[in-house]
Protein backbone atom coordinates (compact mmCIF):
# COMPACT_ATOMS: atom_id res chain seq x y z
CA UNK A 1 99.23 85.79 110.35
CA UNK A 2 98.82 88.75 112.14
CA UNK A 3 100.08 87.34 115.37
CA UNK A 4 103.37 86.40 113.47
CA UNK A 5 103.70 89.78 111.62
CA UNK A 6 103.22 91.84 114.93
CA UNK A 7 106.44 89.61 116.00
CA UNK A 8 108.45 90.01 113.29
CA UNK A 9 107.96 94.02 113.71
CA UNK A 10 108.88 93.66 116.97
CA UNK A 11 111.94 91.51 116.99
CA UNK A 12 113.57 93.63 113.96
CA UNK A 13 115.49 90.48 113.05
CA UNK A 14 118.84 91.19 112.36
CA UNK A 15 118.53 94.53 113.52
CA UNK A 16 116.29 95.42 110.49
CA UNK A 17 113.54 97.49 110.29
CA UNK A 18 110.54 95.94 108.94
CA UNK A 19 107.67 98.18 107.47
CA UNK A 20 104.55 96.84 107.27
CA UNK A 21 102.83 98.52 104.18
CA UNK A 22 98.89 98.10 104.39
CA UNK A 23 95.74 98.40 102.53
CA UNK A 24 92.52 99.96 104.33
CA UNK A 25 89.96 96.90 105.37
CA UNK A 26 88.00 95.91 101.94
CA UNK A 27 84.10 95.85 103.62
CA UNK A 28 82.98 94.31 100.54
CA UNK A 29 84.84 91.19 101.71
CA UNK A 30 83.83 91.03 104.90
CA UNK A 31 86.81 92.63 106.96
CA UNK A 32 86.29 94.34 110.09
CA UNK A 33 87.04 98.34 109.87
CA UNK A 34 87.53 98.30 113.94
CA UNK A 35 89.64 95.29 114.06
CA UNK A 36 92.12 96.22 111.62
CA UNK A 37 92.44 99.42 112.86
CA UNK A 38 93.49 98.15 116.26
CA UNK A 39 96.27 96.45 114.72
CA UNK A 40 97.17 99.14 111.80
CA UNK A 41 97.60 101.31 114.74
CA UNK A 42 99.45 99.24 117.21
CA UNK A 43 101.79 98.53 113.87
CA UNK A 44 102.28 102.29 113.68
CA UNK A 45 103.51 102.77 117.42
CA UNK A 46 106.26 99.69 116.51
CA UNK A 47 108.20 101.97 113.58
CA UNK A 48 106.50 103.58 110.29
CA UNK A 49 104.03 101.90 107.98
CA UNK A 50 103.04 102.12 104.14
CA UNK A 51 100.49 101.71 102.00
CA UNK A 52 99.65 98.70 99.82
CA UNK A 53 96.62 99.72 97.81
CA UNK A 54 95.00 96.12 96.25
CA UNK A 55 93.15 97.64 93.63
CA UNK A 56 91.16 94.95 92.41
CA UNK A 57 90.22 92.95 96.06
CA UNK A 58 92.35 91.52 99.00
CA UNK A 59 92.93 88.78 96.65
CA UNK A 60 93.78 90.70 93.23
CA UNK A 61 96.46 93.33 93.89
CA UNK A 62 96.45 94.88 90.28
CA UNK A 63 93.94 96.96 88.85
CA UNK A 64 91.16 95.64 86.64
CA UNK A 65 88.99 98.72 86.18
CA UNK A 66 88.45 102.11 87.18
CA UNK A 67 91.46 104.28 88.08
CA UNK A 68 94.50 103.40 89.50
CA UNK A 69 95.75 106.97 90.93
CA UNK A 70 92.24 107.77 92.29
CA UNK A 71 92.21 104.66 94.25
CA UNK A 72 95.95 105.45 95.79
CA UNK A 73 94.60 109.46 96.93
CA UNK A 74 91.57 107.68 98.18
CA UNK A 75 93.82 105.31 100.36
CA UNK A 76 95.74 107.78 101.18
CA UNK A 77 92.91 109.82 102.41
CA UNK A 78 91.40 107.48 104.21
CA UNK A 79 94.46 106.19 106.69
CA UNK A 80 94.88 109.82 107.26
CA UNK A 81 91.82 110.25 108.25
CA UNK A 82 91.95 107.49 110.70
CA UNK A 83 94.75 108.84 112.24
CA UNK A 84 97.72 106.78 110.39
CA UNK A 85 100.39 108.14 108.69
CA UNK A 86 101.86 106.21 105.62
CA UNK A 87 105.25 107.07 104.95
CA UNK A 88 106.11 104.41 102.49
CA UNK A 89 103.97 103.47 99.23
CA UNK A 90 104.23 99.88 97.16
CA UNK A 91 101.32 99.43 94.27
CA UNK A 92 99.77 95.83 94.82
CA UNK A 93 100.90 93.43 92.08
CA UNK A 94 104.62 95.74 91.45
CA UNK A 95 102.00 98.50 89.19
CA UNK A 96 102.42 101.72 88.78
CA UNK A 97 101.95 104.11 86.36
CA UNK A 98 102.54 108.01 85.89
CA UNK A 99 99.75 109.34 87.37
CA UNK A 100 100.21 106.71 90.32
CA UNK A 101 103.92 107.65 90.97
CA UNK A 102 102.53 111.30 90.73
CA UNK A 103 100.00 110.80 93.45
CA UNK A 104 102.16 109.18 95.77
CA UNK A 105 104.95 111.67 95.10
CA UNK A 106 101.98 114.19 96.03
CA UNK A 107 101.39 112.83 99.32
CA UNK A 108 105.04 112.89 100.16
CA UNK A 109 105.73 109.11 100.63
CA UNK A 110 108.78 107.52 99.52
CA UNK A 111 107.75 104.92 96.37
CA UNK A 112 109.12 101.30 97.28
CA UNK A 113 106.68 99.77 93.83
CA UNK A 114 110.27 99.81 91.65
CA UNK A 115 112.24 96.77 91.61
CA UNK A 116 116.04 96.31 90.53
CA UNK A 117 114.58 93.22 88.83
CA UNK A 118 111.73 92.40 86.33
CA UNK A 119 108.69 91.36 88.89
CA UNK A 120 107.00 87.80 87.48
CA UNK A 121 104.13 90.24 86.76
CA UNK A 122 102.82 92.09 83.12
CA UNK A 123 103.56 95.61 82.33
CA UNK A 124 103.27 98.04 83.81
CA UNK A 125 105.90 97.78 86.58
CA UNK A 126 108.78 100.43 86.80
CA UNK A 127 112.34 98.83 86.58
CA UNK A 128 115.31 100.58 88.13
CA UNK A 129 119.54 100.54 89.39
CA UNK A 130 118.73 101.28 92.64
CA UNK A 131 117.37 103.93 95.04
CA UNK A 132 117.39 107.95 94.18
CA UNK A 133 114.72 110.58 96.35
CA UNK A 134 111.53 109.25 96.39
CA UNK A 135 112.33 105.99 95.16
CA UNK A 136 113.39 102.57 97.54
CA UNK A 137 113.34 100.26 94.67
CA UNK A 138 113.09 96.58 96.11
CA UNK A 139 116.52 94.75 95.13
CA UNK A 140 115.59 91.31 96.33
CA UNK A 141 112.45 88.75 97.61
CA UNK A 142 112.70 86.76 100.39
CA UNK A 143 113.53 83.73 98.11
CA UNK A 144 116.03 85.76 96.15
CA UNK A 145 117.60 86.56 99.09
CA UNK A 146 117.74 83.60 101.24
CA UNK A 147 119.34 81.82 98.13
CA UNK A 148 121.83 84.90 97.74
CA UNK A 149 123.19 86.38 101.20
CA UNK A 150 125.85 84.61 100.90
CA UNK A 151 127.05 85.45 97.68
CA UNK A 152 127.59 88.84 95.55
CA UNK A 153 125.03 91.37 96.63
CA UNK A 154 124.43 94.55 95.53
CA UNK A 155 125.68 97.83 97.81
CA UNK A 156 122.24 98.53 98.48
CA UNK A 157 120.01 96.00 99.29
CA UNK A 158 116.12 96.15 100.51
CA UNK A 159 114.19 93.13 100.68
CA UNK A 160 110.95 92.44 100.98
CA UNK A 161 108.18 89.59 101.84
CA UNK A 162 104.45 89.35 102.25
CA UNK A 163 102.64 88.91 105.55
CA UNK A 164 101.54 85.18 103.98
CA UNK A 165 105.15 84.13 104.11
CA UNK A 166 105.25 84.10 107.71
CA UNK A 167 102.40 81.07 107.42
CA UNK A 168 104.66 78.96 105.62
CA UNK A 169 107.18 77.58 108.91
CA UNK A 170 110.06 77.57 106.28
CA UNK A 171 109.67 81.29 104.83
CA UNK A 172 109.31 82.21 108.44
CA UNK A 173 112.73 80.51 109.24
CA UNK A 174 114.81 81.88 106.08
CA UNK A 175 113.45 85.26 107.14
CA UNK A 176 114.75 84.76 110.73
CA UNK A 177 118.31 83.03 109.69
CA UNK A 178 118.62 85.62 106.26
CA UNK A 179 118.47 88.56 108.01
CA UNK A 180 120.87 88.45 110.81
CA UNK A 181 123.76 86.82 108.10
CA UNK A 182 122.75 89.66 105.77
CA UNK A 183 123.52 92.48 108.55
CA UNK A 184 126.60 90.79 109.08
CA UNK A 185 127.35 91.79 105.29
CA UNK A 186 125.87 95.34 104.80
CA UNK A 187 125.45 98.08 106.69
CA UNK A 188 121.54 98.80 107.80
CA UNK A 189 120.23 102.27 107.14
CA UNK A 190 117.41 103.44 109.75
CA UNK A 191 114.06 103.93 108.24
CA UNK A 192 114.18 107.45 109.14
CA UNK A 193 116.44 108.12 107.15
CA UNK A 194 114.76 106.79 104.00
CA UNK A 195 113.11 110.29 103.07
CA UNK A 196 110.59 111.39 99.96
């Protein structure tokens, strides 16, 4: 997986940016602090990167105890102090709540948790038309898009896809036949311009 996301980074199909949003290594289950901050940090010299706080585990994006906002400062905290530099924030699982949205508005990272759609997840999840500051709501999935590129899309589009697609040989291959036909359709925005 990692091998496959480092490429997709890289290769910017379709001339698109892709931001890889993260979580910091869960110790608890096993994964290796130095390892994955090798390759959060060779991700950051490719174009910016988010975070993707799991509150629950690696396995269980949305939160089951304790408190969510706490856990998105700590995140926070802790990439900075390794030396990374979110720009971009998405809650595991689409949640969010107020004091979540306040903490990442706090930290001065743009908030890409909304969606233009209802999310096949339970409230809470923040629903919106489409981007204002602060806010890159997600407009489409890779599945939504792949089946809609060529039809009506929205002015604004921003898609998005988990690093476990890129497993899966056909996810892989809609993402590197959507994207090119979708820059053909709409005009791509820099990242850096995308600002909190």
């Amino acid at each position: 997986m990692w091998r496959r996301l480092r490429e997709v980074v890289r290769r910017r199909p379709g001339g698109f940016a892709i931001v890889p949003l993260l979580r910091p290594p869960d110790r608890a289950f096993g994964e290796d602090e130095a390892e994955w901050l090798t390759r959060a940090r060779e991700l950051g010299t490719l174009g910016p990167i988010g975070l993707h706080t799991h509150w629950t585990s690696p396995t269980h994006a949305r939160p089951t105890d304790g408190v969510p906002a706490m856990r998105v400062r700590t995140d926070i905290a802790w990439l900075r102090e390794h030396h990374l530099e979110p720009r971009f924030f998405c809650g595991g699982g689409w949640y969010t709540d107020a004091a979540v949205a306040e903490a990442v508005a706090d930290a001065g990272l743009v908030d890409c948790t909304a969606t233009t759609f209802a999310p096949p997840v339970p409230q809470p999840y923040r629903r919106v038309d489409g981007p204002s500051p602060g806010l890159l709501p997600a407009t489409h999935s890779l599945g939504m898009l792949t089946r809609g590129v060529l039809g009506p899309l929205p002015e604004f589009v921003h898609a998005y896809f988990h690093d476990t697609d890129l497993v899966d040989i056909r996810r892989r291959l809609a993402l590197r036949a959507t994207l090119p036909l979708l820059a053909r359709r709409r005009r791509l925005l820099e990242v850096d311009s995308v600002q909190s």
